[in-house]
Protein backbone atom coordinates (compact mmCIF):
# COMPACT_ATOMS: atom_id res chain seq x y z
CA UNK A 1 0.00 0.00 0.00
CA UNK A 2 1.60 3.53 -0.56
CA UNK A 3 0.27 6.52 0.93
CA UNK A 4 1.02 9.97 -0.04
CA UNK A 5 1.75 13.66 1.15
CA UNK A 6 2.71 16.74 -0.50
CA UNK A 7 5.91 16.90 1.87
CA UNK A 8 6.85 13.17 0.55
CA UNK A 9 7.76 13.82 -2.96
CA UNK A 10 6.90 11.49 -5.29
CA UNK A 11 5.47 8.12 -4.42
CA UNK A 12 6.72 5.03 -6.57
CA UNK A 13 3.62 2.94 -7.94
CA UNK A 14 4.78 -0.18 -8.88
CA UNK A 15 2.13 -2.81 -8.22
CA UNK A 16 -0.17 -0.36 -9.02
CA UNK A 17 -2.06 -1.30 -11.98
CA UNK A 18 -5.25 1.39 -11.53
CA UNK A 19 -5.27 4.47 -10.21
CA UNK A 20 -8.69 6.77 -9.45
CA UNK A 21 -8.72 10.64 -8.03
CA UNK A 22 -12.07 11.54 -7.24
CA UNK A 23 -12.96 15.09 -6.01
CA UNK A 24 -16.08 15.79 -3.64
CA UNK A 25 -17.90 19.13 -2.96
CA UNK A 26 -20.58 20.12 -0.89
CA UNK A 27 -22.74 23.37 -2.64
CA UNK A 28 -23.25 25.78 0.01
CA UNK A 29 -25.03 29.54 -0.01
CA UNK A 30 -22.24 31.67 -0.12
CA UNK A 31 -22.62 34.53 1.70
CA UNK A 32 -25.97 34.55 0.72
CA UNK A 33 -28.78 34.06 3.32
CA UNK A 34 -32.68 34.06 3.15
CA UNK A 35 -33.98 32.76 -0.51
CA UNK A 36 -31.17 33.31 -2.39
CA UNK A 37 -28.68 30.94 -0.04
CA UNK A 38 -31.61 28.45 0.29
CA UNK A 39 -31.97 28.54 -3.86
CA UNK A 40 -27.70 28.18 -3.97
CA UNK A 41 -27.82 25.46 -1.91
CA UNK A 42 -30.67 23.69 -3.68
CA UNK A 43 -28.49 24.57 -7.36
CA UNK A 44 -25.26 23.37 -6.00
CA UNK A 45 -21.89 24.63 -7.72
CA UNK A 46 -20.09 22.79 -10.67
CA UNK A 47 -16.58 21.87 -9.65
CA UNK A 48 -15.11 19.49 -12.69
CA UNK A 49 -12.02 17.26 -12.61
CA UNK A 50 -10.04 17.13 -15.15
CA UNK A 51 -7.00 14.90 -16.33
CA UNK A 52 -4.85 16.24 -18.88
CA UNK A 53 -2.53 13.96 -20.47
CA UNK A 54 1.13 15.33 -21.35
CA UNK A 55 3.39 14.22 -24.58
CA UNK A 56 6.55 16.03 -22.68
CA UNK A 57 5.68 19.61 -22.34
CA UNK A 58 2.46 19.37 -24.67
CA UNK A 59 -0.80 18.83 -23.49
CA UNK A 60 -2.45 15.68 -25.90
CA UNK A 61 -5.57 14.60 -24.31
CA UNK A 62 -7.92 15.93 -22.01
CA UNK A 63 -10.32 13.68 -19.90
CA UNK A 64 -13.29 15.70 -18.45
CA UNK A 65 -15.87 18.15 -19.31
CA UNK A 66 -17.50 16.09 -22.10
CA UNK A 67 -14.48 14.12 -23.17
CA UNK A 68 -14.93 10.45 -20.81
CA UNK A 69 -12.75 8.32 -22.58
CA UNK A 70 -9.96 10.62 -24.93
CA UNK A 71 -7.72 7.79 -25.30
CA UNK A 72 -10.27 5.68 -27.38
CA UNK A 73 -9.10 2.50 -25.14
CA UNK A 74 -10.11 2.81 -21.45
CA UNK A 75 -6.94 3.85 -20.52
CA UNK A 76 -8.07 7.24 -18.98
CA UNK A 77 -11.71 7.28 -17.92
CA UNK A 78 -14.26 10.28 -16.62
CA UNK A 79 -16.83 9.20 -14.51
CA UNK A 80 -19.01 12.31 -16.19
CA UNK A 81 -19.74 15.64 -14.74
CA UNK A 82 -21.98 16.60 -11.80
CA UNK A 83 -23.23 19.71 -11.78
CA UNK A 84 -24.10 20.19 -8.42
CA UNK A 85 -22.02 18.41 -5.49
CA UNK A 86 -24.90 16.54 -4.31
CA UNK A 87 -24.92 13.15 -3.13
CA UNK A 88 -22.61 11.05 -1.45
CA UNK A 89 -19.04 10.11 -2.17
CA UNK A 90 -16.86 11.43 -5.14
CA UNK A 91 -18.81 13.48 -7.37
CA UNK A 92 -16.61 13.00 -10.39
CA UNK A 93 -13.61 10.32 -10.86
CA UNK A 94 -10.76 9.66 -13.52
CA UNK A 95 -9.23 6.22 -13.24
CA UNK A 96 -5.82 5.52 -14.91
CA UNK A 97 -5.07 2.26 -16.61
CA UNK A 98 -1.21 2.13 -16.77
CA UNK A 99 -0.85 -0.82 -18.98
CA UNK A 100 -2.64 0.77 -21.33
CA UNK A 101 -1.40 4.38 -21.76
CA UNK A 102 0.29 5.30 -25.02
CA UNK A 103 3.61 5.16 -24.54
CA UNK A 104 4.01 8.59 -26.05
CA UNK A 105 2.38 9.78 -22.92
CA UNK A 106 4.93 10.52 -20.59
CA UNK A 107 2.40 12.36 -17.22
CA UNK A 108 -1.07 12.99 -16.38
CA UNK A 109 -2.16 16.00 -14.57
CA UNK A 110 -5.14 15.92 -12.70
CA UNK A 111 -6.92 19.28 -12.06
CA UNK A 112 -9.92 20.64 -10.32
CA UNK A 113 -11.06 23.81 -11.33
CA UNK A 114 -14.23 25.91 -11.18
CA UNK A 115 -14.17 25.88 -15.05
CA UNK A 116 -17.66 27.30 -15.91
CA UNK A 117 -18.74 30.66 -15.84
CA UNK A 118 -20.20 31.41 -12.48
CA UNK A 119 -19.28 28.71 -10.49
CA UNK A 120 -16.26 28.71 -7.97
CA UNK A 121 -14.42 27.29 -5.36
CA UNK A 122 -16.50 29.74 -2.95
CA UNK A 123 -19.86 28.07 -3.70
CA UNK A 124 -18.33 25.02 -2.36
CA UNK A 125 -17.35 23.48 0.85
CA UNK A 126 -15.41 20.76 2.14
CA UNK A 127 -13.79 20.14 -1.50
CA UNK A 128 -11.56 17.07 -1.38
CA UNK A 129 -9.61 15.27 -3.56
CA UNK A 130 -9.25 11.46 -2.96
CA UNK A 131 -6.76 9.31 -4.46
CA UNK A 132 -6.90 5.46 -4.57
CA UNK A 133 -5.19 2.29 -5.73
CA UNK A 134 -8.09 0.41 -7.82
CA UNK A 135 -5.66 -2.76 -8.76
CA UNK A 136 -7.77 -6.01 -8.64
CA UNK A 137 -11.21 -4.23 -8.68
CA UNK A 138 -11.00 -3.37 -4.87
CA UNK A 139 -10.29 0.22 -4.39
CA UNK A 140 -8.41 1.43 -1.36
CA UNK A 141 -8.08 5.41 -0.34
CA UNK A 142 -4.28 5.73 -0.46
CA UNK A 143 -4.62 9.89 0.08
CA UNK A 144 -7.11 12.73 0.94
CA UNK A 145 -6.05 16.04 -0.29
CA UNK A 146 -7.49 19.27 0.69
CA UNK A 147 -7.12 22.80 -0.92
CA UNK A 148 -6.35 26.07 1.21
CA UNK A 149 -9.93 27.42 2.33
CA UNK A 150 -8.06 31.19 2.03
CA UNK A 151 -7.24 30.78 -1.89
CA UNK A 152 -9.15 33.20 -3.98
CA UNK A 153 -7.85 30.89 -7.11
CA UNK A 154 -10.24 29.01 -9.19
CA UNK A 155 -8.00 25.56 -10.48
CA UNK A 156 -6.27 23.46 -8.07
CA UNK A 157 -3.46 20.86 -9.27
CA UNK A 158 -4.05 18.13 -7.26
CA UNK A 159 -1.49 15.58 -8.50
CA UNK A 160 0.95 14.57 -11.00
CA UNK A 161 1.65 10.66 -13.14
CA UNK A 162 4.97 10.40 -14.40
CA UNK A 163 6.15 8.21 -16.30
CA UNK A 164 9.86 7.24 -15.16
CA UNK A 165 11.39 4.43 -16.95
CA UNK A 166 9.23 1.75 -17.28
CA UNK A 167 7.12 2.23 -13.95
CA UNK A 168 5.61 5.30 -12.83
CA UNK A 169 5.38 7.81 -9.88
CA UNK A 170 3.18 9.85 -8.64
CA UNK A 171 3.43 13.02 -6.57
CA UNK A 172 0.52 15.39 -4.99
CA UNK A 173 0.77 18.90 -5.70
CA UNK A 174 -2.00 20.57 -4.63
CA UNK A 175 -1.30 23.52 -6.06
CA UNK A 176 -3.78 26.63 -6.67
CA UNK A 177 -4.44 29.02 -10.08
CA UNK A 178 -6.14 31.47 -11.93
CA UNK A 179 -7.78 29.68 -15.00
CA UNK A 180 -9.71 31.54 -17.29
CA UNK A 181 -12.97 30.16 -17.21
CA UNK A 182 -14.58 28.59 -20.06
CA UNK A 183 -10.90 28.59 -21.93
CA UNK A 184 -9.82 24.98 -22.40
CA UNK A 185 -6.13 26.47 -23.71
CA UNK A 186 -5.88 27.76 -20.03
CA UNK A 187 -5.98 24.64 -18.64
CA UNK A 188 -3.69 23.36 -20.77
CA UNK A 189 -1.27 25.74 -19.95
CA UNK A 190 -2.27 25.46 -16.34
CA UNK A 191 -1.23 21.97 -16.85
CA UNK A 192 1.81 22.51 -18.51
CA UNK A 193 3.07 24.55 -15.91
CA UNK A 194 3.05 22.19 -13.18
């Protein structure tokens, strides 16, 4: 079993066959009391996960938003995306399938961000970011990250795949950023930069 921390570097995965990073949310009211908190709350916020695939520097594929399977071979799956927060457990997932990642791809970044116009990481609460080892069909939580509560930012890298050789690492970053909502080429970049 591994376990990771931002303050351990990167974490070796071999054994690790699957890999999923969920992110939960909670919608809240804001500062917003009376009707309008009560109709916030009932709306929820959108918070989307996204995976971003890496060819070196370049950003190739992009799992998330309404791309669930970019890869064409189930090697990088979206769950799909929840609009709201609501309910129980992750709210959105990507699970890597090492074996089966191009071997041009040489990292995923996995990012949260408050992508659409209007939402934020304000409108949420208790936002984690779960990461688990899904070999053998059983999944077991291997890491809970949580992003600072005093960020104004909007996109939060939450961890890094690298490929290294032939096995791979992986290291949390947890990391906020200003992304440009509603610009895909900003989370690219985001991406790139991390």
């Amino acid at each position: 079993m591994i376990t990771l921390t931002k303050e351990d570097g990167p974490a070796d995965l071999d054994g690790v066959t699957h890999l999923s990073i969920g992110v939960s949310w909670d919608p809240t009211s804001g500062s917003s009391g009376g009707v309008l908190g009560s109709l916030r709350r009932k709306q929820g916020t959108d918070l989307d996960l996204i995976a971003i695939a890496m060819a070196g520097a370049d950003p190739v594929r992009l799992a998330g938003l309404d791309s669930l399977d970019p890869m064409g071979n189930g090697s990088l799956l979206h769950s799909g995306d929840n609009q709201s927060g609501k309910g129980e457990g992750d709210d959105e997932t990507v699970t890597v399938e090492f074996s089966r990642i191009p071997p041009n791809i040489t990292s995923v970044v996995f990012i949260a961000a408050a992508y659409k116009k209007g939402s934020s990481f304000q409108k949420a609460r208790n936002i984690s970011f779960k990461v688990y080892d899904a070999t053998g069909g059983s999944t077991q939580q291997v890491a809970d990250i949580w992003p600072s509560l005093l960020s104004a930012d909007n996109g939060c890298a939450v961890a890094k795949a690298m490929r290294v050789g032939g096995s791979w690492k992986l290291e949390v970053i947890n990391t906020t950023g200003k992304i440009k909502q509603g610009d895909e080429h900003a989370l690219m970049r985001f991406a790139a930069s991390k």
